[in-house]
N, C-alpha and C. Protein backbone atom coordinates (compact mmCIF):
# COMPACT_ATOMS: atom_id res chain seq x y z
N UNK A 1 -66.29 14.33 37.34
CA UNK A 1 -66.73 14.87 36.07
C UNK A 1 -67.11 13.70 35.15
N UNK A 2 -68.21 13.52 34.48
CA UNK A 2 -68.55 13.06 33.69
C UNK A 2 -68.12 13.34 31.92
N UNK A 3 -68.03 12.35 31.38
CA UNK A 3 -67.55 12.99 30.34
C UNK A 3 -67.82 11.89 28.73
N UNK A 4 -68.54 11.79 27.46
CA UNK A 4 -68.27 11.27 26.45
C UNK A 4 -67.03 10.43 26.24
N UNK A 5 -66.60 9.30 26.08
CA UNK A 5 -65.25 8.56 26.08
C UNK A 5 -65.00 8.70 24.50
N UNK A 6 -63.48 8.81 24.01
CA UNK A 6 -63.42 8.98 22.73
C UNK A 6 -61.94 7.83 22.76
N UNK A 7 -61.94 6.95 21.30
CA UNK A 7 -61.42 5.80 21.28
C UNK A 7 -59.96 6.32 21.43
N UNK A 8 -59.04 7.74 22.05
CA UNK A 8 -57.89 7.39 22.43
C UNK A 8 -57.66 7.64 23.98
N UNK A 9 -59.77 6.99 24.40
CA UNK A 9 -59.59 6.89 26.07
C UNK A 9 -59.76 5.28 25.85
N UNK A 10 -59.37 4.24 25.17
CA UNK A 10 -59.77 2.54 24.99
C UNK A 10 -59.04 2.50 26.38
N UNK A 11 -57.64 2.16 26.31
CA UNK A 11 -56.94 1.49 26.95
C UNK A 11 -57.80 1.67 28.34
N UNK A 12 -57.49 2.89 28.61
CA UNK A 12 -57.91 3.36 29.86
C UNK A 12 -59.50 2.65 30.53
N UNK A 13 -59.92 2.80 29.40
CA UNK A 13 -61.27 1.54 29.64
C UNK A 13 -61.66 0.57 30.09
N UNK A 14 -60.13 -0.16 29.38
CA UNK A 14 -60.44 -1.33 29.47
C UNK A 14 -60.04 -1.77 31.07
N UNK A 15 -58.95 -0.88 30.76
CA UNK A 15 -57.98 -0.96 31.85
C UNK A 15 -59.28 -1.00 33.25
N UNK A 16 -59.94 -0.28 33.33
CA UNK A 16 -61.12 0.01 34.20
C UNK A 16 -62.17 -1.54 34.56
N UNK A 17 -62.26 -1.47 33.47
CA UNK A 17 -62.86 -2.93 33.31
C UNK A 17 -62.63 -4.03 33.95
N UNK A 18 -61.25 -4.36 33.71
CA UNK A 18 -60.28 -4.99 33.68
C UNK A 18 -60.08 -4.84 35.54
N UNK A 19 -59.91 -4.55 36.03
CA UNK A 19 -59.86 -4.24 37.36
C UNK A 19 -61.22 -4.40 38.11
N UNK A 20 -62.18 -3.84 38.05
CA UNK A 20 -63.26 -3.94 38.64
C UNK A 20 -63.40 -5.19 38.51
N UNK A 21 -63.85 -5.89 37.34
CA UNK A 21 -64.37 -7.35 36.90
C UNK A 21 -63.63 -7.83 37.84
N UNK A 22 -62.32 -7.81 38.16
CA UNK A 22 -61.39 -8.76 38.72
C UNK A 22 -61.66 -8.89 40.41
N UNK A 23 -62.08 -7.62 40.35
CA UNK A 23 -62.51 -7.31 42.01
C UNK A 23 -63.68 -8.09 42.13
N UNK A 24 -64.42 -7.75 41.27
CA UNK A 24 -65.95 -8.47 41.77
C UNK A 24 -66.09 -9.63 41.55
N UNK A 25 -65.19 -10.43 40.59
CA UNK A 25 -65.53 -11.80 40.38
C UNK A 25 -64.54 -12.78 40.09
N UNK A 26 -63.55 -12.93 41.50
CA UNK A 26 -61.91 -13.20 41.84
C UNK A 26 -61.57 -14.25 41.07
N UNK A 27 -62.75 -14.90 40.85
CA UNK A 27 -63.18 -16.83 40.15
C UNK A 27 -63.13 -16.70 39.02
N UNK A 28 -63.13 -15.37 38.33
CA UNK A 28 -62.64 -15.42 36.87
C UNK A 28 -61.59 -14.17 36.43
N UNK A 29 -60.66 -14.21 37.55
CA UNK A 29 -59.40 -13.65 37.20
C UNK A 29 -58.93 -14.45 36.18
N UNK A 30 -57.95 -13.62 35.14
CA UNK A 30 -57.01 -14.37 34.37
C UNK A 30 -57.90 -14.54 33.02
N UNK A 31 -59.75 -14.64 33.12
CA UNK A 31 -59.95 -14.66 31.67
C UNK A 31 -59.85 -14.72 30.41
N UNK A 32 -59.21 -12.95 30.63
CA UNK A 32 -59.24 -11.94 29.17
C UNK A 32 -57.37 -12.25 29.81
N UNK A 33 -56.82 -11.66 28.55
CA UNK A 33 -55.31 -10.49 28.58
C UNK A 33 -55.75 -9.24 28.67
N UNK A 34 -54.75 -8.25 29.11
CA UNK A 34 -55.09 -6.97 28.59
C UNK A 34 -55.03 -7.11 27.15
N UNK A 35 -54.64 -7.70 26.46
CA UNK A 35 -54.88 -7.49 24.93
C UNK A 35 -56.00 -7.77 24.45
N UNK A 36 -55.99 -8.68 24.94
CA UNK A 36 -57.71 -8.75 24.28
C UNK A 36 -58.72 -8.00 25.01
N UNK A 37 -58.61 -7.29 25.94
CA UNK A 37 -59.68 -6.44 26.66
C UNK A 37 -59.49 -5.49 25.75
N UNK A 38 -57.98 -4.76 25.11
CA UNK A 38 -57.75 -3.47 24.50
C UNK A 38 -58.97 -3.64 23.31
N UNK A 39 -58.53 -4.83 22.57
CA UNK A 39 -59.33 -5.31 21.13
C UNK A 39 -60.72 -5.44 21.27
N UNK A 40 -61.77 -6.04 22.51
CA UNK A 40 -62.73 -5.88 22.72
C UNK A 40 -63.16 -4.35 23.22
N UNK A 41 -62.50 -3.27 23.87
CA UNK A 41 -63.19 -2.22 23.95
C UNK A 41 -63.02 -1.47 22.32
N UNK A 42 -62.02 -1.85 21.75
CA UNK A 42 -61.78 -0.94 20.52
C UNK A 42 -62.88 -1.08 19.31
N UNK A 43 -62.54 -2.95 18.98
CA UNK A 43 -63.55 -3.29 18.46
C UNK A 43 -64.90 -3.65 18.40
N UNK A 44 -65.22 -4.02 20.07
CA UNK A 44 -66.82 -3.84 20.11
C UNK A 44 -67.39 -2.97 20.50
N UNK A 45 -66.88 -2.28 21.78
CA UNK A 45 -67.55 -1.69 22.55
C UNK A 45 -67.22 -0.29 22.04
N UNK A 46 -66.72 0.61 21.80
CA UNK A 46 -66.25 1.98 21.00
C UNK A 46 -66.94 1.69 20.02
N UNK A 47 -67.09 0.83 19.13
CA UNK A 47 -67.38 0.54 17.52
C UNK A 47 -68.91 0.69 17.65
N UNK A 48 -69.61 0.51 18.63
CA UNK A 48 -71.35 0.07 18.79
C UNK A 48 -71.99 0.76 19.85
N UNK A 49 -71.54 1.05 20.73
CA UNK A 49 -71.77 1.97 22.22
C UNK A 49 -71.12 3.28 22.57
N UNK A 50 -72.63 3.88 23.18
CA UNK A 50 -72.20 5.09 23.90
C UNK A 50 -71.26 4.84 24.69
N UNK A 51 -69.72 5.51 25.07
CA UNK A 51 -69.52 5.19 26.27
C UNK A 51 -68.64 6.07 27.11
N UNK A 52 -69.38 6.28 28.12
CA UNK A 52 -69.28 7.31 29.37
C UNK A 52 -68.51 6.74 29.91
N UNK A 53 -67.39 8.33 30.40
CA UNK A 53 -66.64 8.09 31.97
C UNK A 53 -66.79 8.65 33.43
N UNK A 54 -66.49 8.41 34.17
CA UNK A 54 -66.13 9.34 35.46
C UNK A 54 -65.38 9.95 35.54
N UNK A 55 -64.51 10.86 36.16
CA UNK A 55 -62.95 11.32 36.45
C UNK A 55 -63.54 12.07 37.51
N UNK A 56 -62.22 11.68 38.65
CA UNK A 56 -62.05 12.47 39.43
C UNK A 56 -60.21 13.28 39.11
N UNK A 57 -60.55 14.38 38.78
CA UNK A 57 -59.11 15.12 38.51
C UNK A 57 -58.97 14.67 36.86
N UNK A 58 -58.06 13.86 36.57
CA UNK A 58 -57.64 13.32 35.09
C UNK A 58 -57.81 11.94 35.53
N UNK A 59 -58.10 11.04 36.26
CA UNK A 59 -57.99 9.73 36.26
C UNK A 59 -59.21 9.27 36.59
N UNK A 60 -59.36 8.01 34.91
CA UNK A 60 -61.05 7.46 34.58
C UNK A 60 -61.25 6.66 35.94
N UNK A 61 -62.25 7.16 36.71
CA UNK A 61 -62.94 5.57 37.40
C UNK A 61 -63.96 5.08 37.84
N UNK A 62 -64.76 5.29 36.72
CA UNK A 62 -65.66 4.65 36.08
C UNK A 62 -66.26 4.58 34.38
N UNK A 63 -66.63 3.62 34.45
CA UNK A 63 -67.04 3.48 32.81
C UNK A 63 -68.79 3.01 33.05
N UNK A 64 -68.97 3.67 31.62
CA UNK A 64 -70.35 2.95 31.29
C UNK A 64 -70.82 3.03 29.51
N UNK A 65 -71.12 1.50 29.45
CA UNK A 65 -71.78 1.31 28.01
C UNK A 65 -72.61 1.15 27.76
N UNK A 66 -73.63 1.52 26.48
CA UNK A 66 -74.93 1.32 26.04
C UNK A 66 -74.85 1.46 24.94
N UNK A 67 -75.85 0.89 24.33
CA UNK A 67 -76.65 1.18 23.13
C UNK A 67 -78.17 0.43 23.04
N UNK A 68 -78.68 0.93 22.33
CA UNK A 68 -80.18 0.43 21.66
C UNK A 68 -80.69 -0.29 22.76
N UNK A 69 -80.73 -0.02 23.91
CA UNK A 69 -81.56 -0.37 25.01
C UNK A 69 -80.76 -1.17 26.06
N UNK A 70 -79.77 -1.25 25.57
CA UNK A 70 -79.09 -2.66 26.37
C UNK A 70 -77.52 -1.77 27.01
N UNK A 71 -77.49 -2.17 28.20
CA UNK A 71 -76.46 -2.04 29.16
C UNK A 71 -75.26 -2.80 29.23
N UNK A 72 -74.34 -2.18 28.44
CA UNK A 72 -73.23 -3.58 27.86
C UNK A 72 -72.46 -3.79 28.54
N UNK A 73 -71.88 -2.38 29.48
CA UNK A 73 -70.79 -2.43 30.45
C UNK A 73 -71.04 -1.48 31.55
N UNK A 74 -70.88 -1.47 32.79
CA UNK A 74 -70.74 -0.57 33.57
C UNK A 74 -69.75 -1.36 34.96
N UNK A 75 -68.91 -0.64 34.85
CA UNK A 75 -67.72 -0.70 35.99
C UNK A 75 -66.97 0.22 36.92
N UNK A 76 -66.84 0.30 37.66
CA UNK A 76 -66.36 1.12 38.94
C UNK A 76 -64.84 0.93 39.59
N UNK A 77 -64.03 1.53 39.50
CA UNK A 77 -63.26 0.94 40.32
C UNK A 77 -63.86 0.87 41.57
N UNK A 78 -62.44 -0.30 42.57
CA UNK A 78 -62.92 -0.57 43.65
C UNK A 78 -62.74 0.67 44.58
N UNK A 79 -61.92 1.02 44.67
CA UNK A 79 -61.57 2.43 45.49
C UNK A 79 -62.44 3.44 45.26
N UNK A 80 -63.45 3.71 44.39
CA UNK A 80 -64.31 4.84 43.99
C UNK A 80 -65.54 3.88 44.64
N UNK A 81 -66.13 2.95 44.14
CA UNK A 81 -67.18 2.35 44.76
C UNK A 81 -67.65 2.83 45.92
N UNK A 82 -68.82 3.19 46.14
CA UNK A 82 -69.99 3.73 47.10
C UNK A 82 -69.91 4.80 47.63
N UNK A 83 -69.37 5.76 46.17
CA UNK A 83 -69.32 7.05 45.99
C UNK A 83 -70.30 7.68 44.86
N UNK A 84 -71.44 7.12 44.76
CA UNK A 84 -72.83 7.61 43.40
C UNK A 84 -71.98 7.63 42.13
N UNK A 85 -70.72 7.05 42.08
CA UNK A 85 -69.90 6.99 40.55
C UNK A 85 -70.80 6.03 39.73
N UNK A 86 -71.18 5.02 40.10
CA UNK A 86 -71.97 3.85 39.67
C UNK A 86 -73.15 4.58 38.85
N UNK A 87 -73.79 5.21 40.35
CA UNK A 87 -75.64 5.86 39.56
C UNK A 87 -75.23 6.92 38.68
N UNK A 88 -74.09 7.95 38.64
CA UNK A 88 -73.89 9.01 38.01
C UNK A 88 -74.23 8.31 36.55
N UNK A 89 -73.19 7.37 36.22
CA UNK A 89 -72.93 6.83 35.28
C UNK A 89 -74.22 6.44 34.82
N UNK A 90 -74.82 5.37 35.60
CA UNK A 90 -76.30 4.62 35.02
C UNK A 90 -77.22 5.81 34.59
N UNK A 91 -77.15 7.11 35.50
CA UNK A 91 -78.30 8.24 34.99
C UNK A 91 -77.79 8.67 33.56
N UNK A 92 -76.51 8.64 33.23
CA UNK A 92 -76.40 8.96 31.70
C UNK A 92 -77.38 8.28 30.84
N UNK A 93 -77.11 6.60 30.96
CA UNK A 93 -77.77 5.70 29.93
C UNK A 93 -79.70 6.11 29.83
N UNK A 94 -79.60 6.38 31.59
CA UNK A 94 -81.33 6.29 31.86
C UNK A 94 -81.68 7.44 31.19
N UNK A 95 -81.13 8.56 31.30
CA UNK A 95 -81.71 9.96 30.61
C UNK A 95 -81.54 9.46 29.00
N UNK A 96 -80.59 8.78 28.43
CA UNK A 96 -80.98 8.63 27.33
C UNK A 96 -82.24 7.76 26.74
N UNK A 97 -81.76 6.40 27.08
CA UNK A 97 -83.11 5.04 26.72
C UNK A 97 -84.15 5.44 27.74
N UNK A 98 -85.28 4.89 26.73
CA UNK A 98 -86.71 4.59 27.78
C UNK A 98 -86.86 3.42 28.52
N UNK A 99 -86.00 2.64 28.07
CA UNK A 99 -85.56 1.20 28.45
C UNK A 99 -84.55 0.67 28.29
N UNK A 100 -83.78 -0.17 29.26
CA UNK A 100 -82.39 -0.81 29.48
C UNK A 100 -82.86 -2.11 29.58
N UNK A 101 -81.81 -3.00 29.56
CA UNK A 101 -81.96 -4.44 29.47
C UNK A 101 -80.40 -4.60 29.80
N UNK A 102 -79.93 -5.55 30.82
CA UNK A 102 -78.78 -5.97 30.94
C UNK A 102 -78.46 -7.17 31.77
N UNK A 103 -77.30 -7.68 31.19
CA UNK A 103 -77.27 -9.21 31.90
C UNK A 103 -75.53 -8.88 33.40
N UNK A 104 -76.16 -9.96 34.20
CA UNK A 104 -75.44 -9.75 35.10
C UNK A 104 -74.90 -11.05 35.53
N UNK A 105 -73.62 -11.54 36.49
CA UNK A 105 -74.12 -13.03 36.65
C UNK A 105 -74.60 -12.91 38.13
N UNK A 106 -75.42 -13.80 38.22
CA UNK A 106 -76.14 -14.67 39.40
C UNK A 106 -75.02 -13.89 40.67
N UNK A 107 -74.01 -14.67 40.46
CA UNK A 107 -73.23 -14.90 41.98
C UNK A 107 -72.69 -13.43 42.58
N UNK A 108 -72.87 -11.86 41.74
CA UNK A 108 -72.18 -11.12 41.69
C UNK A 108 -73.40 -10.08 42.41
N UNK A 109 -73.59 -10.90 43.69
CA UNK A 109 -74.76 -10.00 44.33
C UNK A 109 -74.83 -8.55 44.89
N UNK A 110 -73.58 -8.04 44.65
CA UNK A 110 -73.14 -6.17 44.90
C UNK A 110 -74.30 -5.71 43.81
N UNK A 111 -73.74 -6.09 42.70
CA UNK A 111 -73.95 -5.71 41.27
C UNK A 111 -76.01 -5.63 40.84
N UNK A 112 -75.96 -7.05 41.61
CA UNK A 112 -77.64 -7.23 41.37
C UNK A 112 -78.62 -6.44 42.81
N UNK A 113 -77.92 -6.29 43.53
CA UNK A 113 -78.30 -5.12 44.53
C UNK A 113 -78.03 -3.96 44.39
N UNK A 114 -77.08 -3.44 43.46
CA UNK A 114 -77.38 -2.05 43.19
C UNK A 114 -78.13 -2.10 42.01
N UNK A 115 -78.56 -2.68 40.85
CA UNK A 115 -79.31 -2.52 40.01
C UNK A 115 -81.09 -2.78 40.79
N UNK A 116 -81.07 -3.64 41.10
CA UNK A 116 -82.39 -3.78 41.87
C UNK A 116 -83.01 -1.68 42.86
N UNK A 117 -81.60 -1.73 43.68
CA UNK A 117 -81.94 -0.73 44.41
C UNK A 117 -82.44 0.94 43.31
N UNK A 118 -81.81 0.72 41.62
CA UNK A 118 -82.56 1.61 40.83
C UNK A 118 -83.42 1.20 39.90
N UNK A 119 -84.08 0.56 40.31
CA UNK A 119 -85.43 0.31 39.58
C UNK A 119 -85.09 -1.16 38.45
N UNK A 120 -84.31 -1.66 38.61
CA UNK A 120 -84.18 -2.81 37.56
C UNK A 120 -85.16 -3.57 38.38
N UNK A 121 -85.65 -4.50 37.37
CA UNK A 121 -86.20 -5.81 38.07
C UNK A 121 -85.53 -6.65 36.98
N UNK A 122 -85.90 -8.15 37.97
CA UNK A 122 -85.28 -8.96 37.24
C UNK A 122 -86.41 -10.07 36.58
N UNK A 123 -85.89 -10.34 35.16
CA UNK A 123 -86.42 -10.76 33.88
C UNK A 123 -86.23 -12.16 33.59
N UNK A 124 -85.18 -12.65 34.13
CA UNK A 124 -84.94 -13.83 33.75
C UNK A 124 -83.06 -14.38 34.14
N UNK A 125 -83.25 -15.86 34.76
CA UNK A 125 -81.84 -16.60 34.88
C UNK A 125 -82.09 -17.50 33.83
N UNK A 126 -80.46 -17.59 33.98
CA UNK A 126 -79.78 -18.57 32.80
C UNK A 126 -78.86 -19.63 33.63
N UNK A 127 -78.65 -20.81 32.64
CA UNK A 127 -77.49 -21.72 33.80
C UNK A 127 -76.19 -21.37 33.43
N UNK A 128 -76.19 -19.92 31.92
CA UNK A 128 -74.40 -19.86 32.07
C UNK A 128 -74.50 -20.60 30.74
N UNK A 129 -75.22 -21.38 30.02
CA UNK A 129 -74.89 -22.29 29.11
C UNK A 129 -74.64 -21.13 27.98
N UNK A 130 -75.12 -19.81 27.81
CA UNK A 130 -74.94 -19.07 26.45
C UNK A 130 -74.10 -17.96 26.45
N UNK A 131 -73.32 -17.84 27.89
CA UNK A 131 -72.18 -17.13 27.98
C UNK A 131 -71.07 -17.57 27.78
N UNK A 132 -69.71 -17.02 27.56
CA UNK A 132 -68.37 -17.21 27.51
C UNK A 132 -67.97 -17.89 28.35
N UNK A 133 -68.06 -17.49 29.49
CA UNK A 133 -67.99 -18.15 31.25
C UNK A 133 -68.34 -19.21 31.51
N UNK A 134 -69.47 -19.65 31.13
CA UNK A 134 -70.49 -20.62 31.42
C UNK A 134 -70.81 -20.56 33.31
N UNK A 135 -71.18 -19.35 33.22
CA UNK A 135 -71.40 -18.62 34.45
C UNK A 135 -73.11 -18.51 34.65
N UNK A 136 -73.98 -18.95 35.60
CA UNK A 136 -75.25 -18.67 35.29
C UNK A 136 -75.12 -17.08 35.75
N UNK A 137 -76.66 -16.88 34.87
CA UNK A 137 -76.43 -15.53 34.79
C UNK A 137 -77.80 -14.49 35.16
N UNK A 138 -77.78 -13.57 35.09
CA UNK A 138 -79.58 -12.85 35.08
C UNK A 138 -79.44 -11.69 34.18
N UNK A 139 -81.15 -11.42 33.85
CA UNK A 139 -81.18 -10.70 33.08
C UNK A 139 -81.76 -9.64 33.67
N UNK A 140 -81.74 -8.35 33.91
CA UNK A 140 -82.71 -7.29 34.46
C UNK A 140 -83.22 -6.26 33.46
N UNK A 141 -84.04 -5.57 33.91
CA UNK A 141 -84.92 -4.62 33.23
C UNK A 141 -85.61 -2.99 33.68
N UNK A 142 -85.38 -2.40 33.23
CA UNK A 142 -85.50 -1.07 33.63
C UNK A 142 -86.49 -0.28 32.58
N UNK A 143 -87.98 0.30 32.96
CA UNK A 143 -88.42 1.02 31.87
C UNK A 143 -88.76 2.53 32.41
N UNK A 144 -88.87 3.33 31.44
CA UNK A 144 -89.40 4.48 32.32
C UNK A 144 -90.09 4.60 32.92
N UNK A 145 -90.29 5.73 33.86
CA UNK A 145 -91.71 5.78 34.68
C UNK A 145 -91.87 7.52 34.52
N UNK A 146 -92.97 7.57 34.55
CA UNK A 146 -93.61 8.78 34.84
C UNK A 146 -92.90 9.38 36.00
N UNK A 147 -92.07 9.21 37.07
CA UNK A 147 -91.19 9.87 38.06
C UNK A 147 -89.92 10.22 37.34
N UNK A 148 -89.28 9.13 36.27
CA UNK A 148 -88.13 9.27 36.21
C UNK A 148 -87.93 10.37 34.67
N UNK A 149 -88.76 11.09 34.57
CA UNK A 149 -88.58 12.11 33.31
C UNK A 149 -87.69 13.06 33.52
């Protein structure tokens, strides 16, 4: 089930987040705290973005964020992964925007192969110098098409 996220689903968010990220990119375990993941979904991401869940039964697993064209978050748990939880999610943002824009890093080639495989192309790399990480990174791009109405 898909569903609108409302800020006394944060934790659970982050919590989502927080797990996937860790799965997909082992080299930057330890980052965040959960505290500061709580404070970044509360205060940025709730505060500025749409943001969609998955559930299977009562338990979130998957998330997805947007606003004003740009793809801020989308995460999966690992155990749900390559179950259309991913595209369910992305078709929310796509039925809304005519265009997405989102950054990914380089090394996280699941991530840039499933965006590629729905129509993203890619826009542009970075060496990492203007991220947190200092992770190089890419940028992809998604616009409508006359199929996808």
């Amino acid at each position: 089930m898909l569903r609108l996220l409302a800020l006394a689903d944060m934790s659970a968010a982050a919590q989502v987040h927080r797990i996937a990220f860790d799965h997909a990119m082992p080299w930057l375990v330890g980052l965040h705290t959960p505290d500061e993941d709580r404070w970044f979904y509360r205060d940025r991401i709730f505060a500025t973005c749409h943001v969609w869940g998955h559930f299977d039964e009562d338990v979130l697993n998957g998330i997805i964020a947007f606003r004003d064209g740009w793809l801020e978050q989308l995460h999966v748990l690992p155990v749900t992964q390559r179950r259309n939880v991913g595209t369910d999610l992305l078709n929310v943002a796509k039925g809304v925007c005519e265009r997405l824009e989102l950054w990914t890093f380089q090394r996280n080639a699941p991530a840039r192969q499933f965006y590629e495989a729905r129509g993203f192309t890619l826009a542009e790399e970075t060496d990492g110098a203007r991220n947190e990480e200092g992770e190089p990174d890419a940028r992809y791009v998604w616009t409508r098409g006359p199929l996808d109405s």
